[in-house]
Protein backbone atom coordinates (compact mmCIF):
# COMPACT_ATOMS: atom_id res chain seq x y z
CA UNK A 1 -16.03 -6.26 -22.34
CA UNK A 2 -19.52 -6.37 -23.14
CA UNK A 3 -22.40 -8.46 -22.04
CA UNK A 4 -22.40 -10.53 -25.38
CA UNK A 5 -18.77 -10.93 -25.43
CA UNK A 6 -17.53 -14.71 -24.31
CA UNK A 7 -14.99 -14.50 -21.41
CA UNK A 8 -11.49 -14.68 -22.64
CA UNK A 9 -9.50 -17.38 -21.46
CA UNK A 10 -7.30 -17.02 -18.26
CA UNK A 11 -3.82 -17.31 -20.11
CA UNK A 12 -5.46 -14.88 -22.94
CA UNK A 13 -6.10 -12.27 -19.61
CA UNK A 14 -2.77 -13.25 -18.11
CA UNK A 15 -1.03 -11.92 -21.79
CA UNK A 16 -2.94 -8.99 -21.39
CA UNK A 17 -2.05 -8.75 -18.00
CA UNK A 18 1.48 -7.64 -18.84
CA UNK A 19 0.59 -5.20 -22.19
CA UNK A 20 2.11 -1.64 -21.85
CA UNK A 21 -1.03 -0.14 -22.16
CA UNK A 22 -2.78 0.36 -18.81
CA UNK A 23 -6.59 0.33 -19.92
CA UNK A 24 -5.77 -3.45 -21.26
CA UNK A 25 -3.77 -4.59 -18.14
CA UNK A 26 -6.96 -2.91 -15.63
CA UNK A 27 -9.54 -4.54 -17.97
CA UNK A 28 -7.60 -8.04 -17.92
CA UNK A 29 -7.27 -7.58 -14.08
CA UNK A 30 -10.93 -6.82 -13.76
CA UNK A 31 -11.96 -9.89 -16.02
CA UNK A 32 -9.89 -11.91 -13.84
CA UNK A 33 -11.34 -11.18 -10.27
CA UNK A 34 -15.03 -11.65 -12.10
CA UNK A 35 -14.68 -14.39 -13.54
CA UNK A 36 -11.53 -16.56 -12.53
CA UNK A 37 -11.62 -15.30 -8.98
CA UNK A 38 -10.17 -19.01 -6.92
CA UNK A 39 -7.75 -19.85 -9.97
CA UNK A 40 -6.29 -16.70 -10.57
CA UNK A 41 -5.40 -15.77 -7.53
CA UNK A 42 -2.73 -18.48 -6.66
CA UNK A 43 -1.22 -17.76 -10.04
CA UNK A 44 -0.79 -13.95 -9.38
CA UNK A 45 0.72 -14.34 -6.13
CA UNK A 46 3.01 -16.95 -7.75
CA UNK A 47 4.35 -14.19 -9.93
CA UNK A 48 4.89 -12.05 -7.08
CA UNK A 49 8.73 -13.92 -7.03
CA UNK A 50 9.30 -13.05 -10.56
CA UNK A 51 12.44 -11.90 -11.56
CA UNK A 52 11.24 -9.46 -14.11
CA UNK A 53 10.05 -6.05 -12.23
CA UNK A 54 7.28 -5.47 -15.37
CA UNK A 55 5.58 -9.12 -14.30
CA UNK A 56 5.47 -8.61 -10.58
CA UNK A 57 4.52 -5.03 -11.00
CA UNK A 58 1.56 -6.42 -12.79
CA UNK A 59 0.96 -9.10 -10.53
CA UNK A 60 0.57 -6.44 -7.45
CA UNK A 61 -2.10 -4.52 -9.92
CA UNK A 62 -3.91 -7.34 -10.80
CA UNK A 63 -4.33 -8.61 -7.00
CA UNK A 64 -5.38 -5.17 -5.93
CA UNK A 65 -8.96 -5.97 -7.71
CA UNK A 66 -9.79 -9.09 -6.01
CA UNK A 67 -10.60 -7.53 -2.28
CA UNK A 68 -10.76 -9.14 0.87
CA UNK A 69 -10.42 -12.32 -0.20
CA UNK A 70 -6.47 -11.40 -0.66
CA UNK A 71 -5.96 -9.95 2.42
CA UNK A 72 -5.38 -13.35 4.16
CA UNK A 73 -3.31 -14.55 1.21
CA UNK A 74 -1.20 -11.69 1.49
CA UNK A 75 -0.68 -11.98 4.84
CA UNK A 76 0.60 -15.35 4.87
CA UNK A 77 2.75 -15.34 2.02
CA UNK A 78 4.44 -12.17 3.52
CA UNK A 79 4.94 -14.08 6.53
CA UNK A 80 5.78 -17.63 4.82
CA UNK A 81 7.89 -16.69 1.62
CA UNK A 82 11.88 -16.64 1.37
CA UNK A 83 11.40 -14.46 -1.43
CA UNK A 84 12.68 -11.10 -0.78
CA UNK A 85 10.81 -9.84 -4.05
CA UNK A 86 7.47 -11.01 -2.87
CA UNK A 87 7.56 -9.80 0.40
CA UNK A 88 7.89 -6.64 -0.88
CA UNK A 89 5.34 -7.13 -3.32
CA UNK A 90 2.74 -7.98 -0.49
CA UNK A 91 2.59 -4.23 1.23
CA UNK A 92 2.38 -2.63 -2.33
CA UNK A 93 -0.49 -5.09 -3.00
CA UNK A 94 -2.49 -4.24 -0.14
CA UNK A 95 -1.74 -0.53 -1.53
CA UNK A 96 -3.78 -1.32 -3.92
CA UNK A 97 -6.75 -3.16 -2.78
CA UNK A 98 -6.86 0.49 -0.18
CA UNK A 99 -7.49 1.96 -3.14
CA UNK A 100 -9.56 0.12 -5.03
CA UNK A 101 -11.52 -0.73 -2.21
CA UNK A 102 -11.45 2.48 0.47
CA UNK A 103 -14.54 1.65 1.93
CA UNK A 104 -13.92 -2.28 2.94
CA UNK A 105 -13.41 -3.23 6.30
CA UNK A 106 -10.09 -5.06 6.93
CA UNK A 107 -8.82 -7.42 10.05
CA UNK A 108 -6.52 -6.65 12.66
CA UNK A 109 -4.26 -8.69 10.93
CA UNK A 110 -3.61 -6.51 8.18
CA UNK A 111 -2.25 -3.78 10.93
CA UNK A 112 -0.33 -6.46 12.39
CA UNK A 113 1.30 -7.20 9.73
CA UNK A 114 2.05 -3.52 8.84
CA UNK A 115 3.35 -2.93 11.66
CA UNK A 116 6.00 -5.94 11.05
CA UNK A 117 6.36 -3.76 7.85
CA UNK A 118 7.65 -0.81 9.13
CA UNK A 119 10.36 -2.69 11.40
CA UNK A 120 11.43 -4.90 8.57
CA UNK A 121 15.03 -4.94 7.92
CA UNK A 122 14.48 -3.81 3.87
CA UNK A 123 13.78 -0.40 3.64
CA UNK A 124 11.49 -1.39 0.22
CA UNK A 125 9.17 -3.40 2.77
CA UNK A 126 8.87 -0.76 4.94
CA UNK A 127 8.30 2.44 2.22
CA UNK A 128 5.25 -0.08 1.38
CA UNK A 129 4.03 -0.42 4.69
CA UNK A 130 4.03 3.24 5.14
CA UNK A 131 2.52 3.88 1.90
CA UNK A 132 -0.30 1.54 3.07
CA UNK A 133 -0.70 3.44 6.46
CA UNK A 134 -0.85 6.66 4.69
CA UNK A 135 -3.70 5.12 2.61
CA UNK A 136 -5.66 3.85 5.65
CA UNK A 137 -4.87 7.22 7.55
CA UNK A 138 -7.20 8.76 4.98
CA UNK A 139 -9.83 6.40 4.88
CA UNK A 140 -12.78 5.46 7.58
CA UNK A 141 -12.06 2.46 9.20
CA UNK A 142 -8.69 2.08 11.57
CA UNK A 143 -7.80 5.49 10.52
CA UNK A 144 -6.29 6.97 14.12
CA UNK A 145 -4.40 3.36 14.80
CA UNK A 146 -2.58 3.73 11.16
CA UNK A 147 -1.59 7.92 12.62
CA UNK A 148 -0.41 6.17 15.47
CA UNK A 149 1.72 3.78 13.54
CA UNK A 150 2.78 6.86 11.50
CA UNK A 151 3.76 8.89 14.59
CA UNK A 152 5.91 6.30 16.30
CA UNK A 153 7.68 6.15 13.03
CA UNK A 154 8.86 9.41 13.77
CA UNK A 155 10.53 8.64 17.19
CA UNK A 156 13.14 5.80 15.11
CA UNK A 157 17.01 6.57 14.51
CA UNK A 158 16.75 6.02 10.87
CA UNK A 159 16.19 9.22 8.94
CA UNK A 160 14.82 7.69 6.00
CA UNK A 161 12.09 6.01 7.79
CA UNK A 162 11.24 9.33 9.62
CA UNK A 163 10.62 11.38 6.15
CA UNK A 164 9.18 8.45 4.88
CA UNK A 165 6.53 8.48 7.65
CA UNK A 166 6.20 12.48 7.68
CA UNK A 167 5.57 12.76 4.32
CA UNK A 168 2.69 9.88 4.66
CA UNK A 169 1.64 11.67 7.98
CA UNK A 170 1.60 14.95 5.26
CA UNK A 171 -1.46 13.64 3.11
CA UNK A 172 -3.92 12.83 5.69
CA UNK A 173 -6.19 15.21 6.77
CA UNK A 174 -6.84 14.79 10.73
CA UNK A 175 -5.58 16.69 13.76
CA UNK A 176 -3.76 13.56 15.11
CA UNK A 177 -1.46 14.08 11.99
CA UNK A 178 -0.35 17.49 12.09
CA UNK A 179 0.06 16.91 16.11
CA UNK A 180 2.35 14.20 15.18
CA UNK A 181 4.50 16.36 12.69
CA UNK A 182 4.26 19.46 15.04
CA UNK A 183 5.75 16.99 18.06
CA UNK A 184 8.54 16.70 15.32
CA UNK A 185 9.53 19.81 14.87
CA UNK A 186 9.69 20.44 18.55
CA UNK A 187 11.36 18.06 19.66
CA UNK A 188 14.70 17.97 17.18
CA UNK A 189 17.28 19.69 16.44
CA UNK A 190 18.47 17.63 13.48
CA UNK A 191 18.26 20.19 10.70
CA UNK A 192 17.31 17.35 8.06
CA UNK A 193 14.48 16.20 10.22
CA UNK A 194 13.51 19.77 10.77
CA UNK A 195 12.93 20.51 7.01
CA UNK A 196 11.18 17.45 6.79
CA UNK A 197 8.88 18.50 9.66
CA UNK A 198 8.34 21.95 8.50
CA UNK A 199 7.72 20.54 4.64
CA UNK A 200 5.43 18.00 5.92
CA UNK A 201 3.75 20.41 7.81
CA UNK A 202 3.17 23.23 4.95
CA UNK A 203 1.75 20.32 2.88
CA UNK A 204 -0.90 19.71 5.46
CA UNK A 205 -1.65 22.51 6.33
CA UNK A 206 -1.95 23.20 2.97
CA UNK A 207 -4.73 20.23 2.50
CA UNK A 208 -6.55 21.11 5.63
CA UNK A 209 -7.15 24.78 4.48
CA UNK A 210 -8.21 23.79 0.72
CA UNK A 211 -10.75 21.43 2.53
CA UNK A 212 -12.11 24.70 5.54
């Protein structure tokens, strides 16, 4: 949008919120955060219960633009809601704002509730939690508390959870990681956590020597 343009109107942005073509939706999301920053908010979390995957899908995008003023909103409605949809919305939102925003600080809460993440009961809540770690692994700030988090992952009976973890543990480049998945390896003799050890490991190894 350029400088002369007038700002569309929020239920214009929220129409273009939900158009199949990306560069509309991340424009509409960016117009949003600018320039309806207080009102919008409210009404993207609010989708976040939707029953149609293509609205809350947007929802999570658009929320990933407005920074740290989500994080406590997030938090709370992950904590708060009896809607299984949006609590798994919330980690995949703050998935978003670690990307859009790698370089913002973020509370304590956020690992707390993270950490909830990865012992929640629905396995979608937790891939998001550990998608969120593996984000923060990479970045500066609480970067060796999200490898912990990762790494006692790998110590839990469920299998899933353990590749999930190893394969997040895979794309961050730091000795505490490849300790982690090397522990692993070590110390089981289930074959399918073995591959998953020795694929994670290859993959980081991989990264660290492209980045020697």
């Amino acid at each position: 949008m350029s400088d002369n343009q007038p700002v569309p109107a929020i239920n214009s942005l929220f129409e273009d919120l939900m158009h199949p073509n990306p560069r509309i939706q991340e424009e509409a999301c960016l117009i949003l955060a600018e320039h309806y920053h207080e009102e919008a908010m409210p009404k993207l979390l609010d989708l976040f219960s939707h029953h149609d995957p293509k609205v809350y899908r947007a929802a999570v995008k658009g929320i990933g633009f407005f920074g740290s003023s989500a994080f406590n909103p997030l938090i709370e409605l992950y904590g708060t809601t009896e809607n299984q949809t949006a609590r798994r919305c919330c980690p995949k939102a703050f998935v978003q704002l670690f990307k859009n925003f790698p370089d913002q600080p973020f509370p304590d809460s956020v690992m707390e509730m993270l950490e909830q993440g990865i012992d929640d009961t629905d396995m979608v809540v937790v891939q998001g939690a550990l998608m969120c770690l593996g984000q923060i692994g990479k970045q500066e700030f609480k970067s060796e508390e999200a490898i912990r988090l990762l790494a006692r992952s790998l110590s839990s009976e469920n299998v899933a959870l353990i590749f999930s973890a190893s394969q997040a543990l895979a794309d961050i480049p730091n000795p505490m990681a490849e300790d982690a998945l090397q522990t692993l390896q070590e110390n089981n003799d289930d074959p399918l956590i073995q591959e998953a050890a020795q694929s994670a490991l290859a993959r980081l190894q991989n990264l660290l020597n492209s980045r020697s």
